[in-house]
C-alpha atoms as a PDB file:
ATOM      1  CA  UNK A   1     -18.899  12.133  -9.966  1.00  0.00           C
ATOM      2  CA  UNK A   2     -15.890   9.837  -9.708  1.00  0.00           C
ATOM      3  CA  UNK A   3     -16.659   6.982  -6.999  1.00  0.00           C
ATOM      4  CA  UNK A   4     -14.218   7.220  -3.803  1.00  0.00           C
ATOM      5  CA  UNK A   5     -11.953   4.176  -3.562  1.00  0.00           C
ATOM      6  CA  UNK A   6      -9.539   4.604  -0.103  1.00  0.00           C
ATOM      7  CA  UNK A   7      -6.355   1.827  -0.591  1.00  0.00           C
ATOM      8  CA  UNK A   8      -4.884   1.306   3.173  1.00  0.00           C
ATOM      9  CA  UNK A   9      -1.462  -0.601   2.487  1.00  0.00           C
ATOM     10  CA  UNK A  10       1.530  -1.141   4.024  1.00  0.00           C
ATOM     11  CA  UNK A  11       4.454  -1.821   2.187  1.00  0.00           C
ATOM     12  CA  UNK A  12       5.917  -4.830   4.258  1.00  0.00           C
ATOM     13  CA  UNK A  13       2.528  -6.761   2.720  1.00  0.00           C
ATOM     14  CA  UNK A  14       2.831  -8.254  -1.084  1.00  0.00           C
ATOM     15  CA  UNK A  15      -1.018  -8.944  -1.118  1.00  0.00           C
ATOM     16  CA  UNK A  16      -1.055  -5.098  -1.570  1.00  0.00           C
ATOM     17  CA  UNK A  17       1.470  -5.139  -4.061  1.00  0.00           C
ATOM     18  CA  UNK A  18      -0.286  -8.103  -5.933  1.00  0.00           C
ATOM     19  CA  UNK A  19      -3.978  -5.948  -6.002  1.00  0.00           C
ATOM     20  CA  UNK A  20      -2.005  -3.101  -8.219  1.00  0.00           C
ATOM     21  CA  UNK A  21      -3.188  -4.614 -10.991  1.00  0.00           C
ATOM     22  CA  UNK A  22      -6.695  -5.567  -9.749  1.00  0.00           C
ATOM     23  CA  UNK A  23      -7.271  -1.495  -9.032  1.00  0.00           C
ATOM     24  CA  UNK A  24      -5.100  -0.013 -12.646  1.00  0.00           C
ATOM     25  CA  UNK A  25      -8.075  -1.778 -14.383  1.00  0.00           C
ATOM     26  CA  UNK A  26     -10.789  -0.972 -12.218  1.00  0.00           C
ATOM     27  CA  UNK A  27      -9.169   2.720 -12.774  1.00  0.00           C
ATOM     28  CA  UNK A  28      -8.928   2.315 -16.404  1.00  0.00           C
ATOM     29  CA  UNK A  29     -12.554   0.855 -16.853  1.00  0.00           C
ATOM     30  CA  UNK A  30     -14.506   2.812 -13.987  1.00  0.00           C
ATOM     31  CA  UNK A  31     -14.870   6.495 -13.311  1.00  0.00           C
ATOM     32  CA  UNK A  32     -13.147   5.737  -9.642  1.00  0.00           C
ATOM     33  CA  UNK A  33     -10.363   8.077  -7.625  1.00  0.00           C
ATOM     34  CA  UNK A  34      -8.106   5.908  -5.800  1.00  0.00           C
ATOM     35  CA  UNK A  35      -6.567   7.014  -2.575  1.00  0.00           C
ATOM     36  CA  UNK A  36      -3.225   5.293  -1.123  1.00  0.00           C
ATOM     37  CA  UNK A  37      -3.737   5.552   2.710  1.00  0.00           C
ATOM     38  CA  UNK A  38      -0.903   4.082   5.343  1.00  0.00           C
ATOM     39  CA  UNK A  39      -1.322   1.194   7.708  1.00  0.00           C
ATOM     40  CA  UNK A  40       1.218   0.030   9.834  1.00  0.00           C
ATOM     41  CA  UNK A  41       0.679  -3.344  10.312  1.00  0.00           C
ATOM     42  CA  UNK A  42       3.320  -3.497  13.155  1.00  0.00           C
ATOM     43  CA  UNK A  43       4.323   0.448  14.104  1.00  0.00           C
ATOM     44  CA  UNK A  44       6.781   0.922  16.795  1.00  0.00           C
ATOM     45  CA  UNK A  45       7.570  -1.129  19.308  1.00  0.00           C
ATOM     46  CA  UNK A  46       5.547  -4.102  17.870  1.00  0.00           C
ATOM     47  CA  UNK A  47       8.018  -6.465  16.919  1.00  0.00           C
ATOM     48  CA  UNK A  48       8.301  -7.022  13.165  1.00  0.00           C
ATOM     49  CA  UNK A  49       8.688 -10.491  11.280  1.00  0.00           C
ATOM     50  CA  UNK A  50      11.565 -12.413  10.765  1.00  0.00           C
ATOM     51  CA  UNK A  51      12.271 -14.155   6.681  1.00  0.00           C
ATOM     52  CA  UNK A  52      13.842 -17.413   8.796  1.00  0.00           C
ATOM     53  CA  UNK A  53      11.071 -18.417  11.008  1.00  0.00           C
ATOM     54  CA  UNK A  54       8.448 -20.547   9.947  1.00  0.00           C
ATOM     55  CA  UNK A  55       5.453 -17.726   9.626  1.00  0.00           C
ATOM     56  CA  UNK A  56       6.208 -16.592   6.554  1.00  0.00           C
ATOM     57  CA  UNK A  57       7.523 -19.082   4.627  1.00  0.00           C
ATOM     58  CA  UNK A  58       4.423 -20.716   4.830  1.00  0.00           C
ATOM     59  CA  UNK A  59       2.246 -17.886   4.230  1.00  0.00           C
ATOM     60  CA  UNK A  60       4.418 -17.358   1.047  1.00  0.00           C
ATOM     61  CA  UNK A  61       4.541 -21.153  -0.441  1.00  0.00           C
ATOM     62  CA  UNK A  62       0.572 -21.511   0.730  1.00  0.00           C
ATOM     63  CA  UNK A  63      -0.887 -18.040  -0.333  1.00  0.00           C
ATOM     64  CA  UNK A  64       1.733 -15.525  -1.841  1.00  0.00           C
ATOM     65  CA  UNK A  65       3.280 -17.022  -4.061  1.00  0.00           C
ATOM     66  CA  UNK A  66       0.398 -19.348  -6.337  1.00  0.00           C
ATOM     67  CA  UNK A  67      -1.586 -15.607  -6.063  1.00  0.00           C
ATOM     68  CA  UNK A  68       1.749 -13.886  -7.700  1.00  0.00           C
ATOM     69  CA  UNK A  69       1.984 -16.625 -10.121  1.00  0.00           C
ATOM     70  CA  UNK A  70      -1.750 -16.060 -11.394  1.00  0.00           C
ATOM     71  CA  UNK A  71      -1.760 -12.669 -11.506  1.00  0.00           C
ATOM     72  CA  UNK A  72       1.746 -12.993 -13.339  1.00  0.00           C
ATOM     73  CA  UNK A  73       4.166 -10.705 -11.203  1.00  0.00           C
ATOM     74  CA  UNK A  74       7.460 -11.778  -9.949  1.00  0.00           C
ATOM     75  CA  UNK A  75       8.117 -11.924  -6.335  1.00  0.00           C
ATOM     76  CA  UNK A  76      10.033 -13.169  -3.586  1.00  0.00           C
ATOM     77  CA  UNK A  77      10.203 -13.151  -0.122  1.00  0.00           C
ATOM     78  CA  UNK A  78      12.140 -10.184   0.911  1.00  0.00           C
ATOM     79  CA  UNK A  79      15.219 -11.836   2.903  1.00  0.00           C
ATOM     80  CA  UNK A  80      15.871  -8.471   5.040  1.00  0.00           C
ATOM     81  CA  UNK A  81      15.504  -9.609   8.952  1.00  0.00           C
ATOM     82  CA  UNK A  82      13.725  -8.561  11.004  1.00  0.00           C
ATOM     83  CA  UNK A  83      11.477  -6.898   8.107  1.00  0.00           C
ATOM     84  CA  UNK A  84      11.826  -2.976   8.305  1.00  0.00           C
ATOM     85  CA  UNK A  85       9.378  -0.646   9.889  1.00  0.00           C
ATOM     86  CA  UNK A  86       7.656   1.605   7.324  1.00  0.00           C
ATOM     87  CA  UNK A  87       6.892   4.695   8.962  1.00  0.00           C
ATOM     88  CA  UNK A  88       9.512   6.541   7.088  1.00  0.00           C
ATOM     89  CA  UNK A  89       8.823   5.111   3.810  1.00  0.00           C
ATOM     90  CA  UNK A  90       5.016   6.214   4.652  1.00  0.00           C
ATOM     91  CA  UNK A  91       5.910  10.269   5.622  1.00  0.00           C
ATOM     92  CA  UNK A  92       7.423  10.488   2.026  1.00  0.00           C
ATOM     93  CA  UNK A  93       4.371   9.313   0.704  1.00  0.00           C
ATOM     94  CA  UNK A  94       2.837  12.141   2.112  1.00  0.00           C
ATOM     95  CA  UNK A  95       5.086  14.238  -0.068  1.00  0.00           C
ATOM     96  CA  UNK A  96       4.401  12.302  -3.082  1.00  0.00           C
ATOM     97  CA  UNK A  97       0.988  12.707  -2.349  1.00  0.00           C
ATOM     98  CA  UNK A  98       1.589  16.251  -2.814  1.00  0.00           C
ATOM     99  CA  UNK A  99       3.472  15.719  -6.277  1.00  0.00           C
ATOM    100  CA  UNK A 100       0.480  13.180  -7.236  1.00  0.00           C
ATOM    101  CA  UNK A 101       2.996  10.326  -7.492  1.00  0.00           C
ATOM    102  CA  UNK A 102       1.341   8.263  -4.882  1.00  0.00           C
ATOM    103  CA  UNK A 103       0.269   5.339  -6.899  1.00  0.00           C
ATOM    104  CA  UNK A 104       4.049   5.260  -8.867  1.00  0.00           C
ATOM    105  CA  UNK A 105       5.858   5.608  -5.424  1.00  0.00           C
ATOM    106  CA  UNK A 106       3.658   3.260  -3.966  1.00  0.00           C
ATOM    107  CA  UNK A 107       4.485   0.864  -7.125  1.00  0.00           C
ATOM    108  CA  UNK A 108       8.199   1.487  -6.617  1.00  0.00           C
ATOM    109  CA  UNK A 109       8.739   0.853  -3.178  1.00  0.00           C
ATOM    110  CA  UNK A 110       6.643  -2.333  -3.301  1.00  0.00           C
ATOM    111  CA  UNK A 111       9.304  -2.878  -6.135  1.00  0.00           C
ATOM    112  CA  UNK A 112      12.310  -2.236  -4.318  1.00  0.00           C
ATOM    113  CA  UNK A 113      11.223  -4.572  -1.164  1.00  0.00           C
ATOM    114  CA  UNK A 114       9.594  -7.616  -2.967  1.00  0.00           C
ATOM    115  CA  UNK A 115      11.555  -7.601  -6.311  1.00  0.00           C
ATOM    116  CA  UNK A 116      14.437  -5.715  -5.436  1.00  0.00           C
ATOM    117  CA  UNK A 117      15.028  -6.976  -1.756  1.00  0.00           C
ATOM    118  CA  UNK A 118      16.079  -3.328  -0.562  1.00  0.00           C
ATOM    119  CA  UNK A 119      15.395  -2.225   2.813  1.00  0.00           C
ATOM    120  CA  UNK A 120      12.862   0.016   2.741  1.00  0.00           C
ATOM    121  CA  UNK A 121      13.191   1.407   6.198  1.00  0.00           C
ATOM    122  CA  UNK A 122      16.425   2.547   5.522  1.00  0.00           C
ATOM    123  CA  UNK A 123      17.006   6.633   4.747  1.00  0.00           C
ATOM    124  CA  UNK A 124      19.272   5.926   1.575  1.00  0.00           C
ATOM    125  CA  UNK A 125      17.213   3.410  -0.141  1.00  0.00           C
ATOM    126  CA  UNK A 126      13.714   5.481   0.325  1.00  0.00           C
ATOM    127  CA  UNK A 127      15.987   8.484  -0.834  1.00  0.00           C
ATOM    128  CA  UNK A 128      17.297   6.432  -3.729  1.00  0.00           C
ATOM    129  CA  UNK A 129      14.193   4.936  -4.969  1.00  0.00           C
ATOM    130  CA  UNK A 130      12.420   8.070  -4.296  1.00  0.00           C
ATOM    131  CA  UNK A 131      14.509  10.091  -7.177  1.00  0.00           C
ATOM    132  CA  UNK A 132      14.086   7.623  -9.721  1.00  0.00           C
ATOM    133  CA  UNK A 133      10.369   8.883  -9.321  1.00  0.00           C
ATOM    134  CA  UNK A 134      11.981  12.472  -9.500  1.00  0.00           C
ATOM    135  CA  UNK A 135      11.687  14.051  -5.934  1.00  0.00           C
ATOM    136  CA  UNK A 136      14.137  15.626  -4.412  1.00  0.00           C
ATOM    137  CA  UNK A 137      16.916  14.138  -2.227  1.00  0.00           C
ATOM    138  CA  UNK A 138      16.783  17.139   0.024  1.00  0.00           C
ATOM    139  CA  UNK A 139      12.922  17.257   0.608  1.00  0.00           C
ATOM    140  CA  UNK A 140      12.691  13.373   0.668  1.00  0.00           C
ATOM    141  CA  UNK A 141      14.772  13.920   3.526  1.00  0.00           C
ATOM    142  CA  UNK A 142      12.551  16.938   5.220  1.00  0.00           C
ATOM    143  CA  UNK A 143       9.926  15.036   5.191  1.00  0.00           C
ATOM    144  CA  UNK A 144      11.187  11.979   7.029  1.00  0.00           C
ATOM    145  CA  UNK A 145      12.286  14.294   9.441  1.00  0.00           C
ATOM    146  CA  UNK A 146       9.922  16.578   9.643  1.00  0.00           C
ATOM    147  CA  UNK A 147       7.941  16.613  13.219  1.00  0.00           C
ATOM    148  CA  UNK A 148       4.486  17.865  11.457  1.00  0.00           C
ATOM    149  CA  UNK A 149       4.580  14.802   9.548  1.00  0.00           C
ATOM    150  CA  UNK A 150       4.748  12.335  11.435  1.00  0.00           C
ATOM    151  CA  UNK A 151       1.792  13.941  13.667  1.00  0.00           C
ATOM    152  CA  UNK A 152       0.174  13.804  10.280  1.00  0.00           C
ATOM    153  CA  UNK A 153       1.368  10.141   9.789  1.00  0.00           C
ATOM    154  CA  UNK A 154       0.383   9.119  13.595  1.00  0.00           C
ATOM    155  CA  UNK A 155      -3.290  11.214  12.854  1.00  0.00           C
ATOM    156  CA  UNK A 156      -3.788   8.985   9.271  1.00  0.00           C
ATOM    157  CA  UNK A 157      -3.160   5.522  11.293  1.00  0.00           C
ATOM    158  CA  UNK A 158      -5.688   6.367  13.673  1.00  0.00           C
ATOM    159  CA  UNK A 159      -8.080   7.251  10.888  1.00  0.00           C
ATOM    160  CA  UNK A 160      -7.105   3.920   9.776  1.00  0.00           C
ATOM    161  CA  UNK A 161      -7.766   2.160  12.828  1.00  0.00           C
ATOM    162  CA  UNK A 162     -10.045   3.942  15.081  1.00  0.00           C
ATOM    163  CA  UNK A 163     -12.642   5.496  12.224  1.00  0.00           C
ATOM    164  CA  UNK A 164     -12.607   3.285   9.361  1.00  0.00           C
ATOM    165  CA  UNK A 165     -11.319   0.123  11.646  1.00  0.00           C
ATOM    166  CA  UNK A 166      -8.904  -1.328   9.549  1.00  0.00           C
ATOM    167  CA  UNK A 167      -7.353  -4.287  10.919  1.00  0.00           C
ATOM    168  CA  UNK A 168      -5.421  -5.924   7.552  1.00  0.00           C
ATOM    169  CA  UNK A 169      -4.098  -4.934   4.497  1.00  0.00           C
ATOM    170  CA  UNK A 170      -5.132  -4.322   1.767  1.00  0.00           C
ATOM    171  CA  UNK A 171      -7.873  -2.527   2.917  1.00  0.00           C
ATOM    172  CA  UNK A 172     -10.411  -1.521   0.363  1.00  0.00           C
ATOM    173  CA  UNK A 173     -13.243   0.488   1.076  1.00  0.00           C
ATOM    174  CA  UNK A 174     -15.296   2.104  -1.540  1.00  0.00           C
ATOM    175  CA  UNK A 175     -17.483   4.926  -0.888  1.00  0.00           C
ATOM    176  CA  UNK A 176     -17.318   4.502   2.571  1.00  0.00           C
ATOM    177  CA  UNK A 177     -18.169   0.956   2.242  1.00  0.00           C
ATOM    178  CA  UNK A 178     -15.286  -2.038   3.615  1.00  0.00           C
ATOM    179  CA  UNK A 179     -14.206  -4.645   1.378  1.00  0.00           C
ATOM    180  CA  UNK A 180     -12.898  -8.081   2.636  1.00  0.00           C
ATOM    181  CA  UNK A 181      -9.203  -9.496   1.491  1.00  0.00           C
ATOM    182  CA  UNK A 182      -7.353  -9.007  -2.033  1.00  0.00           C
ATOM    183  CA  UNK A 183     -10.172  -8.698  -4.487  1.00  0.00           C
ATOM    184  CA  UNK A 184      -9.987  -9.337  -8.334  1.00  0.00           C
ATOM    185  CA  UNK A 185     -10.697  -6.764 -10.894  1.00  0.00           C
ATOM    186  CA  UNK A 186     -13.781  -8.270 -11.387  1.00  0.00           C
ATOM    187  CA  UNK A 187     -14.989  -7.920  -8.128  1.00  0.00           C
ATOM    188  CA  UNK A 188     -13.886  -4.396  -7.435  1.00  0.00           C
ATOM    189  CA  UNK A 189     -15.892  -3.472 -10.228  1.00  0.00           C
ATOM    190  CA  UNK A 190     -19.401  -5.269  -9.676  1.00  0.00           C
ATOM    191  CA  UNK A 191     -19.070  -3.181  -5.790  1.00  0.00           C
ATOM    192  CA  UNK A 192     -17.818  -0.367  -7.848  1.00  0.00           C
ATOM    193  CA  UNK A 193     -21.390  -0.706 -10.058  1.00  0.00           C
ATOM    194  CA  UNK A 194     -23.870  -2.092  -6.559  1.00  0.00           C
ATOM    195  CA  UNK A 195     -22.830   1.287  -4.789  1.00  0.00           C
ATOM    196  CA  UNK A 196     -23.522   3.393  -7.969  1.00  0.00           C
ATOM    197  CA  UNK A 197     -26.700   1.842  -9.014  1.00  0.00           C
ATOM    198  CA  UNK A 198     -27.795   1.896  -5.672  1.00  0.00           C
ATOM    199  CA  UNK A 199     -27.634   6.101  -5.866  1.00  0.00           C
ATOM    200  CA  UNK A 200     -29.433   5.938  -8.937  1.00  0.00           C
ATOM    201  CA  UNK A 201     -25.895   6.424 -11.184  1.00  0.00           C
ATOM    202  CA  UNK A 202     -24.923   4.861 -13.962  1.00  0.00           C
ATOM    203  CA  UNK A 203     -21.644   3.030 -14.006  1.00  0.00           C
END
């Protein structure tokens, strides 16, 4: 039986861009089903960041940017101010969810923001970037409109929050069980193993 691995993100944050690669080889080298969840880190009305004030220039020089450079991916801080909220970006994951595109959309819209600098909370950039992937411009649309959805978006960030109390992203928990910051490969695997061992599996 495949091991559980639930991926909260938001797609403001690169350190859950730069653990892509950490989880494609833990899926390539364990029997593991990842699942993209949402996480706003600041939904509506929390003010979101701005590119020109001190925070996150420093975050990026100190931590971003020497973690991109080992892993090997190319990124830059987004300049779009104040960053974009990501709820809409979020309800068509839903619908790519439904197409089993999560992981690629995911991928892509990291892409667009952090490569790309696109604003993601815009309509015609998420519509854009979400027919490369090939979805439909007229359902991407439905669904960041659609009223069941975001009831269904508002329900998953207080799964987030209130059962699995999530309070930064990436947040990795496997089989039920939390694990701290942006892990490596490595270490995603050895928790992968502990929790299957520990039911008397085999990895």
């Amino acid at each position: 039986m495949s091991t559980s691995v639930d991926v909260f993100i938001d797609y403001v944050c690169p350190f859950c861009f730069l653990v892509e690669p950490a989880l494609e080889e833990l899926r390539r080298d364990r029997d593991v089903k990842v699942n993209i969840r949402p996480f706003e880190l600041r939904p509506d009305p929390v003010p979101t960041l701005r590119p020109e004030d001190d925070y996150l220039p420093r975050v990026w020089n100190d931590l971003v940017y020497p973690m991109a450079e080992r892993i090997g991916i190319p990124i830059r801080l987004p300049s779009v101010s104040p960053q974009p909220r990501t709820e809409k970006a979020f309800l068509v994951l839903q619908l790519a969810h439904e197409h089993n595109i999560a992981g690629t959309y995911s991928h892509a819209m990291f892409q667009a923001f952090f490569q790309d600098d696109r604003d993601i909370g815009d309509e015609e950039v998420i519509v854009d970037v979400s027919r490369t992937l090939g979805l439909e411009a007229t359902s991407v649309r439905e669904a960041m409109a659609s009223p069941a959805r975001k009831r269904q978006h508002q329900a998953d960030l207080a799964y987030a929050t209130e059962t699995m109390r999530i309070t930064a992203v990436p947040g990795i928990v496997i089989d039920g069980t939390p694990l701290q910051g942006t892990p490596s490969a490595t270490r995603l695997k050895k928790a992968v193993d502990a929790l299957t061992t520990s039911k008397g599996c085999r990895p």
